[in-house]
Protein backbone atom coordinates (compact mmCIF):
# COMPACT_ATOMS: atom_id res chain seq x y z
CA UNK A 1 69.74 -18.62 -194.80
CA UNK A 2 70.79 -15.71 -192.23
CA UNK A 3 68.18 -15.72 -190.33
CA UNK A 4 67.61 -19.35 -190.24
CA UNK A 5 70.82 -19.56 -188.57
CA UNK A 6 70.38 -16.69 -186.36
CA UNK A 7 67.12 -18.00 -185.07
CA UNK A 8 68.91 -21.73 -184.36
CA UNK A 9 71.40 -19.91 -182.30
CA UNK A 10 68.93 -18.12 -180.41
CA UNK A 11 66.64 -20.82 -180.00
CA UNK A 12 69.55 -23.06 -178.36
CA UNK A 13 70.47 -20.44 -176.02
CA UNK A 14 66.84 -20.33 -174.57
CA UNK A 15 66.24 -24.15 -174.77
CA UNK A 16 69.59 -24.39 -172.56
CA UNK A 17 69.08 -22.15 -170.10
CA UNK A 18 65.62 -23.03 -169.97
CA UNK A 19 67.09 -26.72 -169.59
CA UNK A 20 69.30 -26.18 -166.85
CA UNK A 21 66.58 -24.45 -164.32
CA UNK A 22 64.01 -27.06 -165.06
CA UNK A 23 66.10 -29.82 -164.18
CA UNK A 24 67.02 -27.76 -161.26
CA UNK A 25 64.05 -27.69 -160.01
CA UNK A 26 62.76 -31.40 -160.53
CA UNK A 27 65.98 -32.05 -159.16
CA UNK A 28 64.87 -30.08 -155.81
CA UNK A 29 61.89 -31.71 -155.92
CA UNK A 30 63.20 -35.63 -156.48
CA UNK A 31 65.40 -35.16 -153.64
CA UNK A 32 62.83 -33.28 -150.73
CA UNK A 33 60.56 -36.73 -151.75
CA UNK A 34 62.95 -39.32 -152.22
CA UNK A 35 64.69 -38.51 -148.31
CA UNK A 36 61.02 -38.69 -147.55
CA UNK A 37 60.48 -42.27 -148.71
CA UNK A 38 63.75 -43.27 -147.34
CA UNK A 39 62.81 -41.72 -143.98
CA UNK A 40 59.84 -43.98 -144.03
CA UNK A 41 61.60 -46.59 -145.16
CA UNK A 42 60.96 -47.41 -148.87
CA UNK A 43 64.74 -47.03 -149.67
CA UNK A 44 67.88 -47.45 -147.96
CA UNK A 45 69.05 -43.80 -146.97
CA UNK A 46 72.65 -44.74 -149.07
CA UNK A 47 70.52 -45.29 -152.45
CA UNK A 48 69.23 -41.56 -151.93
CA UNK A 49 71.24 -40.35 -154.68
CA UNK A 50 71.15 -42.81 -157.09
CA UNK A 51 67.47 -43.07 -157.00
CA UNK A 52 66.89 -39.80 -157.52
CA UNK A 53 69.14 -39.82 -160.28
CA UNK A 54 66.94 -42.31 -161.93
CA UNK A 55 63.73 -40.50 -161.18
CA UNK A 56 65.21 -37.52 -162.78
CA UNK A 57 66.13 -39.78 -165.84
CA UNK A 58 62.54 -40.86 -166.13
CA UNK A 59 61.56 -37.20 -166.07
CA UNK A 60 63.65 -35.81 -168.63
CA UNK A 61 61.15 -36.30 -171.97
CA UNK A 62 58.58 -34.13 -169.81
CA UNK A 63 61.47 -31.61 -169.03
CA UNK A 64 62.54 -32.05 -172.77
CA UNK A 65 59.20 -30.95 -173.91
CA UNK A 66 58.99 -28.34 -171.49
CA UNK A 67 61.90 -26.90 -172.48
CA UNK A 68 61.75 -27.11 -176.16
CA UNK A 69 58.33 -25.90 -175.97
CA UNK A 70 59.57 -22.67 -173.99
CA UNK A 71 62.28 -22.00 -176.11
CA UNK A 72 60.10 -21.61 -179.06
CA UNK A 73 57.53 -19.45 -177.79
CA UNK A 74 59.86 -17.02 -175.41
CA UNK A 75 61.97 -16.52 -179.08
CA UNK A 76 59.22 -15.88 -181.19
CA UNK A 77 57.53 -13.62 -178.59
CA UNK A 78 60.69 -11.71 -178.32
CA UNK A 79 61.03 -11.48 -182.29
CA UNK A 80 57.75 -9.94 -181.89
CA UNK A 81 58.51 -7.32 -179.36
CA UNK A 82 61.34 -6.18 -181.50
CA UNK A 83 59.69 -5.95 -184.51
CA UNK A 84 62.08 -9.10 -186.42
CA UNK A 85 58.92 -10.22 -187.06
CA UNK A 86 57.70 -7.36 -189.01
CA UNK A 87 60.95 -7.92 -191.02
CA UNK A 88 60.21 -11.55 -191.51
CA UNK A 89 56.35 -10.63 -192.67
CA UNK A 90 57.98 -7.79 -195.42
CA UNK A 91 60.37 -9.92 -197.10
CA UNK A 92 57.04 -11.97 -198.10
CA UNK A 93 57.82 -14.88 -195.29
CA UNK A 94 54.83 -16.07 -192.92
CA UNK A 95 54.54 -17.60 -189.89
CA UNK A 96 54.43 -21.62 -192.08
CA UNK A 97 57.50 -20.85 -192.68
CA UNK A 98 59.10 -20.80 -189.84
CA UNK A 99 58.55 -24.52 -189.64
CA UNK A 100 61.81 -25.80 -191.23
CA UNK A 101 64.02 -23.79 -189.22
CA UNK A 102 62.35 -25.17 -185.74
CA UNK A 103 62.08 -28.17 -187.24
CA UNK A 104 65.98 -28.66 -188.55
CA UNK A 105 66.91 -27.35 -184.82
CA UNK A 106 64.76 -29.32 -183.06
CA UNK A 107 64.58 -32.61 -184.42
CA UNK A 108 67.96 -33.90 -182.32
CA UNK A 109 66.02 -33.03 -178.88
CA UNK A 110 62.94 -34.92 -180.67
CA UNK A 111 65.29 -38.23 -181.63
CA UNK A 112 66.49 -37.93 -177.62
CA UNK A 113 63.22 -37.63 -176.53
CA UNK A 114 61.61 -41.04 -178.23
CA UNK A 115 64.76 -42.65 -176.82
CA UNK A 116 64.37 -41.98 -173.32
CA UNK A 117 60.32 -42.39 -173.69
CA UNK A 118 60.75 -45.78 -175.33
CA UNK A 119 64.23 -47.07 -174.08
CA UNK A 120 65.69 -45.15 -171.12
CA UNK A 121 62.12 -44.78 -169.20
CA UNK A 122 61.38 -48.31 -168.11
CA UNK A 123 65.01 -49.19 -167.66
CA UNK A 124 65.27 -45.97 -165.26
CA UNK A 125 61.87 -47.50 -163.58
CA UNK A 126 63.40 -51.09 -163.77
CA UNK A 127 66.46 -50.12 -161.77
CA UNK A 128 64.22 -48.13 -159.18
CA UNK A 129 61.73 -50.92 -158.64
CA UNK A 130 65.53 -53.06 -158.08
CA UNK A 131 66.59 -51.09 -155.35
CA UNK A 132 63.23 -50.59 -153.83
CA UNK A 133 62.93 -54.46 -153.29
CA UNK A 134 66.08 -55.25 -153.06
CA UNK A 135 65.99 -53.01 -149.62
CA UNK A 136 62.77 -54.47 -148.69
CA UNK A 137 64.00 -58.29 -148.72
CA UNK A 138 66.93 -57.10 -146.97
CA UNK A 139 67.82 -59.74 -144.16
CA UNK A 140 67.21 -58.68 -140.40
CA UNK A 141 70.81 -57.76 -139.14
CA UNK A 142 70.38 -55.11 -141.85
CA UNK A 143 67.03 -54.26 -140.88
CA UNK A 144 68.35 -53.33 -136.73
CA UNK A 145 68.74 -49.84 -136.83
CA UNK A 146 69.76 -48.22 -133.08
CA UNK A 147 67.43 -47.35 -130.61
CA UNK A 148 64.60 -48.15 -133.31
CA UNK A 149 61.75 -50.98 -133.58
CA UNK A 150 62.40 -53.06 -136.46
CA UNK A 151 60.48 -55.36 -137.90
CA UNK A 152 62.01 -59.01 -140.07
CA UNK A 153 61.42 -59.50 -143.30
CA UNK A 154 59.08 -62.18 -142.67
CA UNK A 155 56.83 -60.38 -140.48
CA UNK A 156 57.25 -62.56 -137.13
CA UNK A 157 60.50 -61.27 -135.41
CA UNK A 158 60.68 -57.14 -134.13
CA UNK A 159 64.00 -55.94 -133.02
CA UNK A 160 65.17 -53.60 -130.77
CA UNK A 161 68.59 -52.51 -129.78
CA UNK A 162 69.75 -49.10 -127.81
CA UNK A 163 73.17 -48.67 -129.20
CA UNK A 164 75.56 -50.28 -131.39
CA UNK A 165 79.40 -50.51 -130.93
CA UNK A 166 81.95 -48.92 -133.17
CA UNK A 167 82.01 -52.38 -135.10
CA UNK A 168 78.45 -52.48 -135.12
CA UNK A 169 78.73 -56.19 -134.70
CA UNK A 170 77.68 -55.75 -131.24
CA UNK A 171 74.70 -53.88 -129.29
CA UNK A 172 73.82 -53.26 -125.78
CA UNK A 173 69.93 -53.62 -124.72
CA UNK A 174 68.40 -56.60 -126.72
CA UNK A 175 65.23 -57.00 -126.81
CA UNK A 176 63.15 -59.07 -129.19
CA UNK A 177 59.71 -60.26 -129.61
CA UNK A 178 58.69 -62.90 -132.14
CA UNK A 179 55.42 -65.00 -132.85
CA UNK A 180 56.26 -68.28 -134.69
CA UNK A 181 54.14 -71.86 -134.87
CA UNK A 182 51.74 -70.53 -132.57
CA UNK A 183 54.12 -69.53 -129.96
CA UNK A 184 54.88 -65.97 -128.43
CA UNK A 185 58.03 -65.49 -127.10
CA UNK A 186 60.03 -62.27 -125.67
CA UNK A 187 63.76 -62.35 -124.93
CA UNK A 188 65.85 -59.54 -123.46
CA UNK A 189 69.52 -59.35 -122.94
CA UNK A 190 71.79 -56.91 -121.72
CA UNK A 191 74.18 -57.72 -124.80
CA UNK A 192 74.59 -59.20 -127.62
CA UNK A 193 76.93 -60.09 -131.06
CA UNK A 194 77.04 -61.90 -134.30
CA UNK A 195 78.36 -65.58 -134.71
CA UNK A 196 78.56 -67.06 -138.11
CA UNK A 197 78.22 -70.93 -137.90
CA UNK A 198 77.99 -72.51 -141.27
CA UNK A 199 76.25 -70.33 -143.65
CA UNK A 200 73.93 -69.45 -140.98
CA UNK A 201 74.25 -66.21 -139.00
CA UNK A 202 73.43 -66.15 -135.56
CA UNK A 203 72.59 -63.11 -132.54
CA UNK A 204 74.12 -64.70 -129.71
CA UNK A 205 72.35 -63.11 -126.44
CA UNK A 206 74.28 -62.74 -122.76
CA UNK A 207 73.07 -62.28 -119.52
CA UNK A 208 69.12 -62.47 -120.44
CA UNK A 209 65.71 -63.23 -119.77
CA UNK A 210 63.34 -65.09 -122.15
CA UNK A 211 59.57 -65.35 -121.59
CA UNK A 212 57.64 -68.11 -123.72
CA UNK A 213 53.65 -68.29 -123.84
CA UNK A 214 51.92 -70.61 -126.66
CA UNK A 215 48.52 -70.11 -127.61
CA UNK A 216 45.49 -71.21 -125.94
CA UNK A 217 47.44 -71.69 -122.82
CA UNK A 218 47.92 -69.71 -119.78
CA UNK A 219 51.04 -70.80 -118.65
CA UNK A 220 53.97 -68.36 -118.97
CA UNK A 221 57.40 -70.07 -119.31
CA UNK A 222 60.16 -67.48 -117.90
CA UNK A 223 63.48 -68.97 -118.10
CA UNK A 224 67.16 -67.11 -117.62
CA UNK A 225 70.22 -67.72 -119.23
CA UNK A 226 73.52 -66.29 -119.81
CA UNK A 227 73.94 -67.36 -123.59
CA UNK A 228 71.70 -67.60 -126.53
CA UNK A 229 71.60 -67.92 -129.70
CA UNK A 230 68.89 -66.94 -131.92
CA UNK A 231 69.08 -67.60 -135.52
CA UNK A 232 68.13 -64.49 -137.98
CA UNK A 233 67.20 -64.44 -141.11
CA UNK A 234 69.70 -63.74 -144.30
CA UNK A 235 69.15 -61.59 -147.97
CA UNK A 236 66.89 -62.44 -149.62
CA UNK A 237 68.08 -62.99 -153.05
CA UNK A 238 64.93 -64.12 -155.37
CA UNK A 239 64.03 -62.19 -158.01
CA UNK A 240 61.61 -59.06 -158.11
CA UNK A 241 58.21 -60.57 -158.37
CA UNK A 242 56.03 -57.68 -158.78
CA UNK A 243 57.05 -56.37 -162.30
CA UNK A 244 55.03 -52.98 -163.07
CA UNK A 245 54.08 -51.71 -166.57
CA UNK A 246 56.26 -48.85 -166.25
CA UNK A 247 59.37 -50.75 -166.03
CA UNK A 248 58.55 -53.20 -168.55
CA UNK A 249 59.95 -53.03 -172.30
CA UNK A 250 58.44 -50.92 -174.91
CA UNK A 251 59.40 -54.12 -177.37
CA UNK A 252 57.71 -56.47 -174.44
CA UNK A 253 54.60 -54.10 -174.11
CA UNK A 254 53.79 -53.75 -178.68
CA UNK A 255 54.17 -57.84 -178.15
CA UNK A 256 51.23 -58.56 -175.11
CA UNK A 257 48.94 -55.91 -175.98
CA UNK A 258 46.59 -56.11 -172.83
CA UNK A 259 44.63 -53.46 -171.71
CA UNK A 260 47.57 -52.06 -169.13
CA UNK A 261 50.32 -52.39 -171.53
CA UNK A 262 48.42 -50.71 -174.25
CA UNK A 263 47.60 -47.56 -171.18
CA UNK A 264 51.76 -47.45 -170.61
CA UNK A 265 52.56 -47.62 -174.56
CA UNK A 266 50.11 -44.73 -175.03
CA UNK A 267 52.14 -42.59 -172.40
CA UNK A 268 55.12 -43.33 -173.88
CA UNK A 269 53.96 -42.72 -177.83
CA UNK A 270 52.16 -39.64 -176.10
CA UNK A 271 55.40 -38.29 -174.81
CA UNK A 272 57.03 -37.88 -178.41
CA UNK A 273 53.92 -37.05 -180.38
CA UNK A 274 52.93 -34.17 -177.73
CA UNK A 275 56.78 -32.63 -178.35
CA UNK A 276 55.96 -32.35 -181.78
CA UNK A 277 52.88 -30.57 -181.48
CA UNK A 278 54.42 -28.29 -179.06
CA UNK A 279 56.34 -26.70 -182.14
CA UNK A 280 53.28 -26.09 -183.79
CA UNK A 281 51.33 -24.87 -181.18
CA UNK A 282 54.39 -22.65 -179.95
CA UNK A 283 54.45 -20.86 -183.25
CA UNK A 284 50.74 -20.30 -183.27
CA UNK A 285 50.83 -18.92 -179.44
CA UNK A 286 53.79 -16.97 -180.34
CA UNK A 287 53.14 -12.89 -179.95
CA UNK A 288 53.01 -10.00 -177.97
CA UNK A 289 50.52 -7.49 -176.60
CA UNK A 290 51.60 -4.12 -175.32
CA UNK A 291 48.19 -4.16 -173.20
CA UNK A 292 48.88 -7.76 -171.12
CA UNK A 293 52.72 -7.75 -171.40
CA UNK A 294 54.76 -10.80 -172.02
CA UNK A 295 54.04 -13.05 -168.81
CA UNK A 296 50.19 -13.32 -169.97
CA UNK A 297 51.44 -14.84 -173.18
CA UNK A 298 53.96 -17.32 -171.27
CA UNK A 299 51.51 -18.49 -168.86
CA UNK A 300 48.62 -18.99 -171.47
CA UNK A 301 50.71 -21.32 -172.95
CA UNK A 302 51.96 -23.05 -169.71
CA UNK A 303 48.35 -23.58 -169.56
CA UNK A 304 47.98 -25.05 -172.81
CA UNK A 305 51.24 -27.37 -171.66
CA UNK A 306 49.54 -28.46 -168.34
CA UNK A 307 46.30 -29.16 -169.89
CA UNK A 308 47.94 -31.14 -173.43
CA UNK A 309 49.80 -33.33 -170.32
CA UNK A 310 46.91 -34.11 -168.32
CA UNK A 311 44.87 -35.58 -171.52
CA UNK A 312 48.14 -37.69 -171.63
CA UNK A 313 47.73 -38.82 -167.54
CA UNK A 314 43.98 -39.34 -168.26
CA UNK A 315 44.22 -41.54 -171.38
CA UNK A 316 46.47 -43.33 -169.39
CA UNK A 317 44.09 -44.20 -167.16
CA UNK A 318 41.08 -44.68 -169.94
CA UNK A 319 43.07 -47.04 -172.17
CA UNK A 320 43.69 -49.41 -168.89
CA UNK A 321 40.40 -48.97 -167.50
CA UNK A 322 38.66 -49.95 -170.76
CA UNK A 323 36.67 -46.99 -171.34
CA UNK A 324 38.74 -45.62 -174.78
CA UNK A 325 40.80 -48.15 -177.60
CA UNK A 326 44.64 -47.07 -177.63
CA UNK A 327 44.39 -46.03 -181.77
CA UNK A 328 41.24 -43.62 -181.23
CA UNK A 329 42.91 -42.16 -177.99
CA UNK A 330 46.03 -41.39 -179.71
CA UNK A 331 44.45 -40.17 -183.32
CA UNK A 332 41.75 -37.87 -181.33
CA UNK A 333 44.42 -36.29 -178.77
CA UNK A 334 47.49 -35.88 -180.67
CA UNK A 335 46.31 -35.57 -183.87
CA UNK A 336 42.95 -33.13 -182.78
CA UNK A 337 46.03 -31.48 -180.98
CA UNK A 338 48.08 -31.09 -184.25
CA UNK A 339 44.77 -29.89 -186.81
CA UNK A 340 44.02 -27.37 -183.96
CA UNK A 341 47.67 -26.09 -184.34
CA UNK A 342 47.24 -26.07 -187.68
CA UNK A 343 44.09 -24.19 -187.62
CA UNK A 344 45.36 -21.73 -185.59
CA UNK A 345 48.74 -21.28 -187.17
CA UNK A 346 47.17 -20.94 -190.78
CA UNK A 347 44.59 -18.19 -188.92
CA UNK A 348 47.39 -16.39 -187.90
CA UNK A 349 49.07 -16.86 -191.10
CA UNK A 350 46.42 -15.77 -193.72
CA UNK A 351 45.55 -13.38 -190.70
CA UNK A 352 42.23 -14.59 -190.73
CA UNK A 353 39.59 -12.20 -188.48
CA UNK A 354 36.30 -13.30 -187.43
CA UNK A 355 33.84 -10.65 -187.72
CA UNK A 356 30.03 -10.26 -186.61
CA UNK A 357 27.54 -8.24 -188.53
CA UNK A 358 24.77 -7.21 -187.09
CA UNK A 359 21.54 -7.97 -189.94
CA UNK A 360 20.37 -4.76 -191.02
CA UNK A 361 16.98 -3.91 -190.26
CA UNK A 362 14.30 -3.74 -193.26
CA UNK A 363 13.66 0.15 -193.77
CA UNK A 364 10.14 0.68 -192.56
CA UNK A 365 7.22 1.35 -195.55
CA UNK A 366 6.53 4.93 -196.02
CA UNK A 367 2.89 5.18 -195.95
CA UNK A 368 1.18 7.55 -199.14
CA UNK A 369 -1.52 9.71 -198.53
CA UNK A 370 -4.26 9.39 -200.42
C-alpha cells in the first residue's frame, strides 16, 4: 500500500535523525565520565577511547528503544496535526491497523536490538572489565608517573620520581618507601635507570641515601651508597578473577540460574520485550492537542519511557535480592505493559469515552388536599 510505504519512509527519517543525536549525546556523556575514571585512575588515559567505545556499545539497545520509540510517536503526532490521520480514519482504517506497517519497519531494529542485549552486551562489558584489570595489575615501572606518588601493585612499595628523561628509562629525584617482612625502609637517590638482568627488571639507584627501621625496634639503620639496585615488580599476567554478571554469557547465565544471573537475564529479556511494547504504547500516545501543543505530548511519553525503564533497573535488583521470581517479574511488567497498550490503543480505537451521570433525584410526592 501507498501509505504503508510513505509512512516507512517517514518513520526512518525520524528514527535516524533521532539516532544520530542520541548517540551524540551518550557519546558526550561516556567520554566527560570515562576521562574522569581515568583521571582517578581506573583506566589507563590511552584506553580512553576504546572504552568509551564499548560503553557506548553496551548502551545502544537503550538508545535503540529510545529512538524507535520517538520515531513512532513524533510521526504519528505529526500525521495528526496535519489531518493524514483524518484521511486514514475515512477510508475506514483505525489506529490497529497501523500495526503491520510499524511492525514490517521496525522489526530489523528489533532483531539488532536482542543481538546486542543478548550477544554484544556482555562481550562489550567483558572487554571493559579486560582493560580495567589489565591496567590495575599493571607492573610498577608502568605505574611511576612524574612528579606523582604511586603506589605497586602489591600494596608495599610507593614511588616517586620528579621528572623523567626523553627515554623515560631514566628519572631524576628517587624516592621510595616500602614496608616488606616487617621492615620499613626509605631510599632516596638523586638518579636513577632501568637494568634488565635475566627476566628480572631492576631500578638501579646512584648517589643515595637509604634509611632501614624494622619493627619493634628503635634503631634506625642509615646507610649511603652510590649504586643500588632495587628489584620491581613485572605485569601481571593471570587471568581476571572477578567475573561480573554483566559480562558473563547470556548462554552461561539460562545454564546456572542463580538468583544474580536470573536479575542480569531479566535486564537483558527486558531490553527486547520493552522495545516491543514501545510500538504499542507509541501508537496509543500518539496525538495532538491544539490547547498543550506538541512538546506536552513528547514529554508525557518520555515519561512513560523513563518510568517503563526504571521497573526494568528495579526488577533487576528484586530478582537478585530475592524479593520477586524472574517468570512473574517478566509476565507482570512486560506483559501488564503490553494489555495496558492494548487497552488503551483499542480505547482510542473504538473511541471509547468514559462518562459520569449524575443519579437523578426521585421527583418529590405532591401532597393532595383533602
Amino acid at each position: 500500500m501507498l501509505f504503508h510505504s510513505s509512512i516507512r519512509k517517514e518513520l526512518a527519517r525520524s528514527f535516524g535523525a533521532t539516532l544520530v543525536v542520541l548517540a551524540t549525546v551518550v557519546m558526550t556523556m561516556t567520554l566527560i565520565r570515562t576521562v574522569g575514571e581515568a583521571s582517578r585512575g581506573t583506566f589507563n588515559p590511552t584506553d580512553v577511547m576504546i572504552v568509551m567505545g564499548y560503553t557506548v556499545l553496551s548502551d545502544m539497545p537503550t538508545i535503540l528503544s529510545m529512538s524507535l520509540f520517538i520515531a513512532v510517536l513524533s510521526v504519528l503526532t505529526r500525521m495528526y496535526k496535519d489531518s493524514e490521520m483524518v484521511i486514514w480514519f475515512g477510508s475506514g482504517r483505525g489506529l490497529t491497523a497501523l500495526l503491520t506497517p510499524l511492525y514490517r519497519f521496525a522489526w530489523p531494529i528489533l532483531v539488532v536490538i536482542v543481538v546486542l542485549a543478548f550477544f554484544i552486551l556482555p562481550w562489550a562489558f567483558g572487554r571493559i572489565e579486560d582493560l580495567r584489570d589489565r591496567y590495575e595489575k599493571r607492573g610498577d615501572i608502568a605505574r611511576i608517573e612524574p612528579g606523582q606518588f604511586q603506589e605497586s601493585a602489591n600494596g608495599d612499595r610507593v614511588f616517586f620520581i620528579e621528572k623523567n628523561s626523553e627515554n623515560k628509562q631514566t628519572g631524576n629525584n628517587v624516592f621510595i618507601a616500602t614496608n616488606e617482612q616487617s621492615k620499613e625502609t626509605i631510599t632516596s637517590a638523586r638518579s636513577g635507570h632501568i637494568e634488565v638482568i635475566g627476566s628480572d627488571k631492576f631500578l638501579v639507584l646512584q648517589n643515595g641515601q637509604r634509611l632501614e627501621k624494622s619493627a619493634g625496634k628503635k634503631e634506625l639503620t642509615v646507610s649511603v651508597f652510590e649504586r643500588y639496585g632495587a628489584r620491581v615488580g613485572a605485569d601481571d599476567v593471570s587471568a581476571r578473577s572477578y567475573i561480573p554478571t554483566s559480562s558473563i554469557s547470556s548462554l552461561e547465565l539460562f545454564q546456572n540460574p542463580t538468583a544474580r544471573n536470573l536479575a542480569e537475564l531479566s535486564w537483558r529479556v527486558g531490553l527486547a520485550l520493552a522495545a516491543f511494547n514501545f510500538i504499542v504504547i507509541g501508537i496509543a500516545a500518539a496525538g495532538t492537542n491544539p490547547r498543550v501543543g506538541r512538546t506536552a505530548n513528547l514529554g508525557f511519553a518520555f515519561l512513560i519511557f523513563v518510568v517503563y525503564f526504571n521497573f526494568l533497573v528495579l526488577g533487576k535488583s528484586w530478582v537478585e535480592s530475592g524479593q520477586v521470581q524472574f517468570a512473574p517479574f517478566l509476565l507482570v511488567l512486560h506483559g501488564g505493559a503490553l494489555a495496558l497498550g492494548m487497552l488503551w490503543l483499542t480505547k482510542r480505537h473504538n473511541n471509547w469515552v468514559l462518562r459520569w451521570r449524575p443519579r437523578a433525584r426521585p421527583a418529590a410526592a405532591e401532597s393532595s388536599a383533602p
